[in-house]
Each structure stands twice: as C-alpha cells, then as structure tokens.
PDB file of N, CA and C in Angstrom:
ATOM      1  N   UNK A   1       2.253  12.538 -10.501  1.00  0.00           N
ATOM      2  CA  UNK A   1       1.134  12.678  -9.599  1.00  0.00           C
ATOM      3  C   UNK A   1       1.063  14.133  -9.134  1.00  0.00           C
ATOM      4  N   UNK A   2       0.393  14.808  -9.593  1.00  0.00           N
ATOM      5  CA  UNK A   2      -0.451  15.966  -8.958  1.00  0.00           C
ATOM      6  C   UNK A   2      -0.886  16.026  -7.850  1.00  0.00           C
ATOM      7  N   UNK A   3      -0.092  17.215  -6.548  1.00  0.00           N
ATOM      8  CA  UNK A   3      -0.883  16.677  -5.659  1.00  0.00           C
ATOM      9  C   UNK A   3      -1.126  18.292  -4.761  1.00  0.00           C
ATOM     10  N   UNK A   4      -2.623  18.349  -4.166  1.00  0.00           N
ATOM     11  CA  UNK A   4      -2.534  19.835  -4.008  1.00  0.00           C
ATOM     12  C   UNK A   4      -2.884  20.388  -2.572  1.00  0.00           C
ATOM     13  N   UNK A   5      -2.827  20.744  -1.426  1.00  0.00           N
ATOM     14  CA  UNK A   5      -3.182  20.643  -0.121  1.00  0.00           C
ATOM     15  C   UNK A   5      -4.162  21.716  -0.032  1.00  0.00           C
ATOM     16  N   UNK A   6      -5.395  21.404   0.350  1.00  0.00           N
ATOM     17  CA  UNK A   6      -6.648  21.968   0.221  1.00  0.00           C
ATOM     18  C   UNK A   6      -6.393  22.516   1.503  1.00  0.00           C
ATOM     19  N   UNK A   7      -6.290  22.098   2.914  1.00  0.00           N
ATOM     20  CA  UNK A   7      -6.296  22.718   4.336  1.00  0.00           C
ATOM     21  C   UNK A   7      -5.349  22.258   5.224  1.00  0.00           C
ATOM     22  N   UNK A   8      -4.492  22.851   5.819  1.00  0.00           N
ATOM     23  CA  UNK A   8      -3.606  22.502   6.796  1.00  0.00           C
ATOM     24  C   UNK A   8      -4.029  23.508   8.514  1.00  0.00           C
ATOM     25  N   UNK A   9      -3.227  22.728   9.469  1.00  0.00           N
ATOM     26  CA  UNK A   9      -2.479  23.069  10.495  1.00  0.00           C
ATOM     27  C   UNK A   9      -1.772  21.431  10.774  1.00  0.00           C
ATOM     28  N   UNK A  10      -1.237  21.793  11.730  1.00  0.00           N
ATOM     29  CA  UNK A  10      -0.518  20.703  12.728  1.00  0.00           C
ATOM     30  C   UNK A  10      -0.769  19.721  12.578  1.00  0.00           C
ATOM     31  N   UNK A  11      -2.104  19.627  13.324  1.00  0.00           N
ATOM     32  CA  UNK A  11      -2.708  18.359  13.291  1.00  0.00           C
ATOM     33  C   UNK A  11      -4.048  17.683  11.920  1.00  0.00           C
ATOM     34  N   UNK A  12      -3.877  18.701  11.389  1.00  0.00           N
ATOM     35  CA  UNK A  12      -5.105  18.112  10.475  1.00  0.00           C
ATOM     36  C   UNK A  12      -4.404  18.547   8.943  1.00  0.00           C
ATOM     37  N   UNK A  13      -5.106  17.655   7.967  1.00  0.00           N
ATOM     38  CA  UNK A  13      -4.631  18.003   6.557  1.00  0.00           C
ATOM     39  C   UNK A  13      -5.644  17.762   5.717  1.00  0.00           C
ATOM     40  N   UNK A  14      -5.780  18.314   4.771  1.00  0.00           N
ATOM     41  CA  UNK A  14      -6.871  17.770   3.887  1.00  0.00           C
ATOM     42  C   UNK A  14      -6.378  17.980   2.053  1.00  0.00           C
ATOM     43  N   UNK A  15      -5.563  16.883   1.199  1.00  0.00           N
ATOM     44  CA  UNK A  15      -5.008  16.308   0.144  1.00  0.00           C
ATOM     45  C   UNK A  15      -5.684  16.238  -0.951  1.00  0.00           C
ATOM     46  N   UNK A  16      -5.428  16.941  -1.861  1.00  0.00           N
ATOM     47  CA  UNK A  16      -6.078  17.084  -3.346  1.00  0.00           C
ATOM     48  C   UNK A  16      -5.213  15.765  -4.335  1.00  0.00           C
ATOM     49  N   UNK A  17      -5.174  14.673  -4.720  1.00  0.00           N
ATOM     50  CA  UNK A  17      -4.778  14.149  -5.657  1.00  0.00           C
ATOM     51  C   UNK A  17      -4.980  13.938  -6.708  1.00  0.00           C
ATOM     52  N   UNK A  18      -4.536  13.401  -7.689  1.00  0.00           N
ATOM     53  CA  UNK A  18      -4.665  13.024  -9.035  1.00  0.00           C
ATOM     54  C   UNK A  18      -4.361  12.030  -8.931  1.00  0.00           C
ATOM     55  N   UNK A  19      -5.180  10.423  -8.263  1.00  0.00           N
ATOM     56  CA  UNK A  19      -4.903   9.661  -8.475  1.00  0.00           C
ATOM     57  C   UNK A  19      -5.505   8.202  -8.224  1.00  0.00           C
ATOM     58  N   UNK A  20      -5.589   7.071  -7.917  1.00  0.00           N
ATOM     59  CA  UNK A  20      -6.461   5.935  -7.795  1.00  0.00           C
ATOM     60  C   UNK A  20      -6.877   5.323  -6.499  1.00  0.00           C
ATOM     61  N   UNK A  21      -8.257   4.392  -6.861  1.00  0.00           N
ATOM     62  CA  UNK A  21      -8.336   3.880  -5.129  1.00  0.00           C
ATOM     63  C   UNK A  21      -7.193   3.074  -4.662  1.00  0.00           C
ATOM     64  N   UNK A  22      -6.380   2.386  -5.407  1.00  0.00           N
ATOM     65  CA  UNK A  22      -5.222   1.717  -5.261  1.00  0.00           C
ATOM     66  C   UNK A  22      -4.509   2.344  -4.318  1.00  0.00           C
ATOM     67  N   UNK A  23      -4.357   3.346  -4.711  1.00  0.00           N
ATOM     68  CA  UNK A  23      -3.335   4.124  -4.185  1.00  0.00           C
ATOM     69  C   UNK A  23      -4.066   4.672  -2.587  1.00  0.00           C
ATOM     70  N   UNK A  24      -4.959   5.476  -2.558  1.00  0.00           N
ATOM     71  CA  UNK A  24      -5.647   6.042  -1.569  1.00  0.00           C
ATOM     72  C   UNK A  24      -5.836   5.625  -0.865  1.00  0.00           C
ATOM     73  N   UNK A  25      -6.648   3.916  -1.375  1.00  0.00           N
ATOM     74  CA  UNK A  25      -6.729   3.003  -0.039  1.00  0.00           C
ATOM     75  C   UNK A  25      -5.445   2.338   0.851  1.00  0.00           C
ATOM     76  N   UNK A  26      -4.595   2.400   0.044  1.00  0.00           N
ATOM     77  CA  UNK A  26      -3.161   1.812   0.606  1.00  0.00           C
ATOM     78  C   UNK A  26      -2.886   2.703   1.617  1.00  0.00           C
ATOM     79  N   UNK A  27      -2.970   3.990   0.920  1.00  0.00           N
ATOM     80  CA  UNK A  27      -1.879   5.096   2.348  1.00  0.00           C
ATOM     81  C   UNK A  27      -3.000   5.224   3.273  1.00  0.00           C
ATOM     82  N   UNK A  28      -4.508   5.508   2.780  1.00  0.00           N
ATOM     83  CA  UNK A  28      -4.906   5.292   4.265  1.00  0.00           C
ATOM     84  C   UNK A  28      -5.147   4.926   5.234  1.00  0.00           C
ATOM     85  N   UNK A  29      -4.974   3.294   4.688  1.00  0.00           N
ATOM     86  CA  UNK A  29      -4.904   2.291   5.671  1.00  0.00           C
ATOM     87  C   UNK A  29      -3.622   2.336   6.181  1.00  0.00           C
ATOM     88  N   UNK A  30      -2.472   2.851   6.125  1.00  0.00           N
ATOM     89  CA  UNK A  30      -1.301   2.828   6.130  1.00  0.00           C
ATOM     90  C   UNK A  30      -1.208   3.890   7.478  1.00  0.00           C
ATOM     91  N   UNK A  31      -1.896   4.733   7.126  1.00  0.00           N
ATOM     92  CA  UNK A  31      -1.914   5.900   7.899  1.00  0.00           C
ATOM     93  C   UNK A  31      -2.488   5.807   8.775  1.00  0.00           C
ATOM     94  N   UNK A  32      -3.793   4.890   9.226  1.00  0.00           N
ATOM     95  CA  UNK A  32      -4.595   4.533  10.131  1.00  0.00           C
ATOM     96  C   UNK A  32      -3.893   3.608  11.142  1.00  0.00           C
ATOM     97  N   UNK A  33      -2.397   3.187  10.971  1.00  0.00           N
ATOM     98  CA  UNK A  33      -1.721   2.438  12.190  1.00  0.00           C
ATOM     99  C   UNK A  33      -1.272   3.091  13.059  1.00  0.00           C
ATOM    100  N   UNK A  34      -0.564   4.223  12.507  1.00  0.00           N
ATOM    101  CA  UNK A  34      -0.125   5.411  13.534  1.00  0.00           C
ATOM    102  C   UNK A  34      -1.307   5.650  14.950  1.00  0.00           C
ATOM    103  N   UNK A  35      -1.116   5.656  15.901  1.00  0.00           N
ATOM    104  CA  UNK A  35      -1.436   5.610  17.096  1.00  0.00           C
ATOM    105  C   UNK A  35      -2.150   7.002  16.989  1.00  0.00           C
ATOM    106  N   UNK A  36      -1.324   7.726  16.842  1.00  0.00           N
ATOM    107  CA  UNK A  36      -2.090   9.535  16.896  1.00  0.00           C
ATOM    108  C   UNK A  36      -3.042   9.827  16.373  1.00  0.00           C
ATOM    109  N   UNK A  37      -3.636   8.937  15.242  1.00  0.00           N
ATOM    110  CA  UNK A  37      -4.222   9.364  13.838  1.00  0.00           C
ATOM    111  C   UNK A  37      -5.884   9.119  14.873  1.00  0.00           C
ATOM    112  N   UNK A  38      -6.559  10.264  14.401  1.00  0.00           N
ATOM    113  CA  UNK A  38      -7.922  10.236  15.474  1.00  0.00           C
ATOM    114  C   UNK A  38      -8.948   9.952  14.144  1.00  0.00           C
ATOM    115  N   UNK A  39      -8.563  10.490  12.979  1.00  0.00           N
ATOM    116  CA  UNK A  39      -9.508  10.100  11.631  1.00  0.00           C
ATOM    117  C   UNK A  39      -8.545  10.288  10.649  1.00  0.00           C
ATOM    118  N   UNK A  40      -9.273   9.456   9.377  1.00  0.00           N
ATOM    119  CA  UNK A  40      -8.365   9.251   8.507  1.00  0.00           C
ATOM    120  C   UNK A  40      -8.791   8.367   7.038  1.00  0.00           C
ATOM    121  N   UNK A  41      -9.599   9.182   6.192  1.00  0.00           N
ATOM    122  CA  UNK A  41     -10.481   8.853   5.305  1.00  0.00           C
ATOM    123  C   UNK A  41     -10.018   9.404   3.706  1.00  0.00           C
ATOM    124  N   UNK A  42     -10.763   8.860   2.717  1.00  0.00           N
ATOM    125  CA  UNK A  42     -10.480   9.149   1.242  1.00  0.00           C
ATOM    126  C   UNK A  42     -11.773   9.094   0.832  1.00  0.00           C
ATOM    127  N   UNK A  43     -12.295  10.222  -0.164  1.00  0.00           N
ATOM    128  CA  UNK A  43     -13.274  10.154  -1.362  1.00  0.00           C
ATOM    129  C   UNK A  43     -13.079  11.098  -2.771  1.00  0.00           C
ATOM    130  N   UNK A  44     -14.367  10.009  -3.163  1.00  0.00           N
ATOM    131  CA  UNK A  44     -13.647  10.771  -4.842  1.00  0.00           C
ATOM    132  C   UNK A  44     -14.647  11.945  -4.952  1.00  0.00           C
ATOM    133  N   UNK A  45     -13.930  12.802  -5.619  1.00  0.00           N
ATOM    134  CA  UNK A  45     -14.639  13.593  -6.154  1.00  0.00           C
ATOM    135  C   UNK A  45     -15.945  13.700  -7.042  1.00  0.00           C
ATOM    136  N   UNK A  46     -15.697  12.798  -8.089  1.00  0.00           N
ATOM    137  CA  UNK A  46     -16.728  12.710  -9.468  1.00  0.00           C
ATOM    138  C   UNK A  46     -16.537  11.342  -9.573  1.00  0.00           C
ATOM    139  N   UNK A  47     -16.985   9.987  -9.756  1.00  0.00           N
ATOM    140  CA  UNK A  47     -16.938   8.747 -10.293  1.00  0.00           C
ATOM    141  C   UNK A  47     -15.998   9.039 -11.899  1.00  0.00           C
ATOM    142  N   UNK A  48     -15.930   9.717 -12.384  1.00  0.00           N
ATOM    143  CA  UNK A  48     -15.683   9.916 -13.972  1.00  0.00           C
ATOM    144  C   UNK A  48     -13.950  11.302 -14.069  1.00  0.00           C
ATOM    145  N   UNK A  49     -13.866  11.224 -12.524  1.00  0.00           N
ATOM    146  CA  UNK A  49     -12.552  12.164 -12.857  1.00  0.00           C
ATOM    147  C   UNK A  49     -11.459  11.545 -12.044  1.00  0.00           C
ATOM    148  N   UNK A  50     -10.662  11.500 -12.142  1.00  0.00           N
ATOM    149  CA  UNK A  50      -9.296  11.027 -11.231  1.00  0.00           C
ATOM    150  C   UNK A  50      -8.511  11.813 -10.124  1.00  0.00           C
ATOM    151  N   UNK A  51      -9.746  11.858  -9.429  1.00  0.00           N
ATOM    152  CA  UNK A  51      -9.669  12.988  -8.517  1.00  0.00           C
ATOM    153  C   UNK A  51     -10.154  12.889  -6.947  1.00  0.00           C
ATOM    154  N   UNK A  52      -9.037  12.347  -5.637  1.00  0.00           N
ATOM    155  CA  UNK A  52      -9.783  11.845  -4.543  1.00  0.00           C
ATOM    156  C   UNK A  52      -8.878  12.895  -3.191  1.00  0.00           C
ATOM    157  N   UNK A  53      -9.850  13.218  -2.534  1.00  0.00           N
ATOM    158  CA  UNK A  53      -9.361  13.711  -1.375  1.00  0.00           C
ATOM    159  C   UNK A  53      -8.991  12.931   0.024  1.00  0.00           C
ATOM    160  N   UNK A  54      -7.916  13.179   0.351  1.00  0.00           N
ATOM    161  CA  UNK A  54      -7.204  12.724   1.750  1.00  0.00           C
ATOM    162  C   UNK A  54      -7.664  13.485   2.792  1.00  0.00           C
ATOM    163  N   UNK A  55      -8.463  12.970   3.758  1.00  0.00           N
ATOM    164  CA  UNK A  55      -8.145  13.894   5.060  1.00  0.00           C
ATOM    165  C   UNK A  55      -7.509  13.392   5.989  1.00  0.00           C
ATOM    166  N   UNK A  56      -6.551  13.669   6.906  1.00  0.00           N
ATOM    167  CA  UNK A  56      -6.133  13.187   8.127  1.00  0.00           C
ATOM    168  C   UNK A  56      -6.119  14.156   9.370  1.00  0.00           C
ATOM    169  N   UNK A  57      -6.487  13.585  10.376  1.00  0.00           N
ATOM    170  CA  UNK A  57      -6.299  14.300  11.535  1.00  0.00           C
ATOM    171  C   UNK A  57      -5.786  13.562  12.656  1.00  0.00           C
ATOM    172  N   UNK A  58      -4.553  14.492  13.266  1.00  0.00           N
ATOM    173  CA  UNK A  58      -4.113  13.681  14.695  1.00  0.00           C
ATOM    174  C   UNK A  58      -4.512  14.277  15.958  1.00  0.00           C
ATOM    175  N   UNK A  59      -4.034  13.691  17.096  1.00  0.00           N
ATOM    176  CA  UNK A  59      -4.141  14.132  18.252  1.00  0.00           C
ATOM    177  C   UNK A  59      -3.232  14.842  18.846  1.00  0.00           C
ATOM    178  N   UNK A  60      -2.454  15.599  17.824  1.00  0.00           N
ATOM    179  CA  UNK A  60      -0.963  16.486  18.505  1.00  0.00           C
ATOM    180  C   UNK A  60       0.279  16.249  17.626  1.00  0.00           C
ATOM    181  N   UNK A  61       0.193  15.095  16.912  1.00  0.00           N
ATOM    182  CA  UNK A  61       1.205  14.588  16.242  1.00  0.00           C
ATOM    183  C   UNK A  61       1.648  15.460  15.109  1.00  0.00           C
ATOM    184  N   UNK A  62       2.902  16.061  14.573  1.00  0.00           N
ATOM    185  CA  UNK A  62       2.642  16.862  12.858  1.00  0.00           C
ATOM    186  C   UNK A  62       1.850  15.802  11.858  1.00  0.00           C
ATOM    187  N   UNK A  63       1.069  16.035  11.265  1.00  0.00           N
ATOM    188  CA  UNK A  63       0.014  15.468  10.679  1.00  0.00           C
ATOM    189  C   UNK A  63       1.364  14.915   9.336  1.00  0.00           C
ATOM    190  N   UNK A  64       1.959  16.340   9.142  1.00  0.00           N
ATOM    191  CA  UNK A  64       2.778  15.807   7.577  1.00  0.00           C
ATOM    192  C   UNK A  64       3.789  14.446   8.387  1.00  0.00           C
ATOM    193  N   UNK A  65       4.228  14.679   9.523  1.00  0.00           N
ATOM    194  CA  UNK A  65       5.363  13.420   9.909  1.00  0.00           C
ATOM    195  C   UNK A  65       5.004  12.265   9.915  1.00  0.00           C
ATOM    196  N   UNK A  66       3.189  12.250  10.259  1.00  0.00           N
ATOM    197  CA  UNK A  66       2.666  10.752   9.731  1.00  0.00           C
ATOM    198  C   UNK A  66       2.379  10.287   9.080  1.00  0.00           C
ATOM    199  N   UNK A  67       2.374  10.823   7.731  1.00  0.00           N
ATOM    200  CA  UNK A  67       1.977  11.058   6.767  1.00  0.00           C
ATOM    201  C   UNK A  67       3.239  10.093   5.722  1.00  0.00           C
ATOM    202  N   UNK A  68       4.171  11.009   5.989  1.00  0.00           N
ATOM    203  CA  UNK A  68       5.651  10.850   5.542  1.00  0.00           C
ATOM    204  C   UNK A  68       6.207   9.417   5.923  1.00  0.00           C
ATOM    205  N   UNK A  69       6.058   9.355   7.207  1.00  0.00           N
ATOM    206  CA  UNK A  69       6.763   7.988   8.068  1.00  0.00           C
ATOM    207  C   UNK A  69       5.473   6.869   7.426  1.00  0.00           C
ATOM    208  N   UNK A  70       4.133   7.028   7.209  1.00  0.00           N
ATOM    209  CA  UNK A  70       3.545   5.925   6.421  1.00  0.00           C
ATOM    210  C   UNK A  70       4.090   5.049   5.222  1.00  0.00           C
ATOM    211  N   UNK A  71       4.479   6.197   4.105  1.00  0.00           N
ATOM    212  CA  UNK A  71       4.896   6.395   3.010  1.00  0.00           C
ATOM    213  C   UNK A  71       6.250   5.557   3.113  1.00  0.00           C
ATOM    214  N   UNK A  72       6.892   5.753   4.161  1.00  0.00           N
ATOM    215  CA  UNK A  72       8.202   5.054   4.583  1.00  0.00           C
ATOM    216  C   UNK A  72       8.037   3.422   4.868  1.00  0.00           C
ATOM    217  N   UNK A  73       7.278   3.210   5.409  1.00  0.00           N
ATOM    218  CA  UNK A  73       6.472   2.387   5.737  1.00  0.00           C
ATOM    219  C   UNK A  73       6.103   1.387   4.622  1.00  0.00           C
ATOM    220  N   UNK A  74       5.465   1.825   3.644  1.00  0.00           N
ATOM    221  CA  UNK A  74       5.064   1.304   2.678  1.00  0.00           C
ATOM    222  C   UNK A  74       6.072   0.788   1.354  1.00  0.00           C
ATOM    223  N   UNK A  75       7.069   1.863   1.563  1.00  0.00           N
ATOM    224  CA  UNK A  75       8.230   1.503   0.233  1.00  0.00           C
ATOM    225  C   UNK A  75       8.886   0.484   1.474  1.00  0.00           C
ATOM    226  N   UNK A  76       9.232   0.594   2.212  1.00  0.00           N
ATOM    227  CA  UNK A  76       9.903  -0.978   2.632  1.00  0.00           C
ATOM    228  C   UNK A  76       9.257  -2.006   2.333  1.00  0.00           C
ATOM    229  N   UNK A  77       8.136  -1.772   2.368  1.00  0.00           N
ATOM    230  CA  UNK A  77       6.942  -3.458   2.700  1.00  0.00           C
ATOM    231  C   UNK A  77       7.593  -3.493   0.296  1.00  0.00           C
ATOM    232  N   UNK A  78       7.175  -2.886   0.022  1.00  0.00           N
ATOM    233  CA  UNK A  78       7.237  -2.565  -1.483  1.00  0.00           C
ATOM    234  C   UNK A  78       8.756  -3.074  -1.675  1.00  0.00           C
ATOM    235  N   UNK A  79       9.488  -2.261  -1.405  1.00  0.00           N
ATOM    236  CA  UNK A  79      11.358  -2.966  -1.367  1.00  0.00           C
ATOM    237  C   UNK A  79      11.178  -4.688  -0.863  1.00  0.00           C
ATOM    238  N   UNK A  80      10.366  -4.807   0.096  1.00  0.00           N
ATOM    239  CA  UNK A  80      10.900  -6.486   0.821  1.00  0.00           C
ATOM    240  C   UNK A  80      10.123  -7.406  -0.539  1.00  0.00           C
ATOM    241  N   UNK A  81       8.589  -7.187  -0.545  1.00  0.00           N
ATOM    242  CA  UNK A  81       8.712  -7.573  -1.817  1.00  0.00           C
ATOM    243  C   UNK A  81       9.353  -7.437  -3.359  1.00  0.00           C
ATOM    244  N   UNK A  82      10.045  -6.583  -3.612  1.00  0.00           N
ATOM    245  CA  UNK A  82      10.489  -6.753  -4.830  1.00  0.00           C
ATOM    246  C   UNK A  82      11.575  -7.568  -4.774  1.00  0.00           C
ATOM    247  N   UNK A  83      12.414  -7.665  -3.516  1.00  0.00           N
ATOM    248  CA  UNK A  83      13.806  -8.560  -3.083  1.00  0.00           C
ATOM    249  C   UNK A  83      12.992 -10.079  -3.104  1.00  0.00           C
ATOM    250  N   UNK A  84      11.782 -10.186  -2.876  1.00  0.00           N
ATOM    251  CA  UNK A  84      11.105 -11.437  -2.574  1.00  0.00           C
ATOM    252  C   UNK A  84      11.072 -11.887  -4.189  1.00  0.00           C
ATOM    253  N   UNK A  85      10.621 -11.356  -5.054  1.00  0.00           N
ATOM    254  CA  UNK A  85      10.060 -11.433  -6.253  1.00  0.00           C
ATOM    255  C   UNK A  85      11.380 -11.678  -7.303  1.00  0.00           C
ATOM    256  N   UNK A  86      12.093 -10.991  -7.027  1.00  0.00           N
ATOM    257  CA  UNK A  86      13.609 -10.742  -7.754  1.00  0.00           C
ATOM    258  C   UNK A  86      14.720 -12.123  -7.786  1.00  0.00           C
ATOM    259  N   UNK A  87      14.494 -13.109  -6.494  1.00  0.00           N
ATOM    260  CA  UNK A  87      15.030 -14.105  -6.537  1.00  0.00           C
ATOM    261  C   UNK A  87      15.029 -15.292  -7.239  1.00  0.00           C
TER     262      UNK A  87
END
C-alpha cells in the first residue's frame, strides 16, 4: 500500500492512498469514534483509478495518534475475529 501525506499540522491531515472503499470506509468510520475527531471523510479521486483521499481533523488531539490508536483498534476487532474463526 502506497501511501502519501498531501497536508499536515497537529490537528489536521490530509492522506494520499492506493487503495479501496473497503478499506477507507473501515478506518474512517473507525476514526470517527475518537471523541476529538471534529471531521473525518474519504473520496476517490477518478472512479477508474485506485486512488482515495483521507482527511481528518481534530480539536487539539495529534491527528497522527488518532489515527494510529484507530488502526489499533481495528487489528484487535480483526485478531478477536480470526481467534473466533480459527476454532
């Protein structure tokens, strides 16, 4: 996964990927629990390229720590099911 950061500070980020709504919609809904998160959206670039932008913005929070702690977030839920599946 290709991934490229179009705009930063603190609180705001804006995410170049190479990759699917699968994916995009997961972390941003993921990302939208965090309390801090004031917006927090995905679009594609071209219908025909594999190519979608992340923006997030908080209210003070490091934007990358919520970002990160989502992601954390998500491989557990991902780990509990595979222990679920594996039995």
């Amino acid at each position: 996964m290709r991934v490229e950061i179009l705009k930063e500070s603190k609180e705001e980020i804006e995410i170049k990927l190479d990759e699917n709504h699968t994916l995009c919609n997961l972390l941003t809904d993921e990302i939208r629990k965090d309390k801090s998160v004031i917006a927090c959206a995905y679009k594609i670039e071209h219908p025909l390229k594999k190519e979608f932008k992340i923006f997030v913005k908080t209210n003070g929070k490091d934007v990358r720590k919520v970002i990160r702690e989502s992601i954390e977030r998500l491989e557990k839920q991902f780990m509990e099911l595979y222990k679920q599946l594996k039995k």
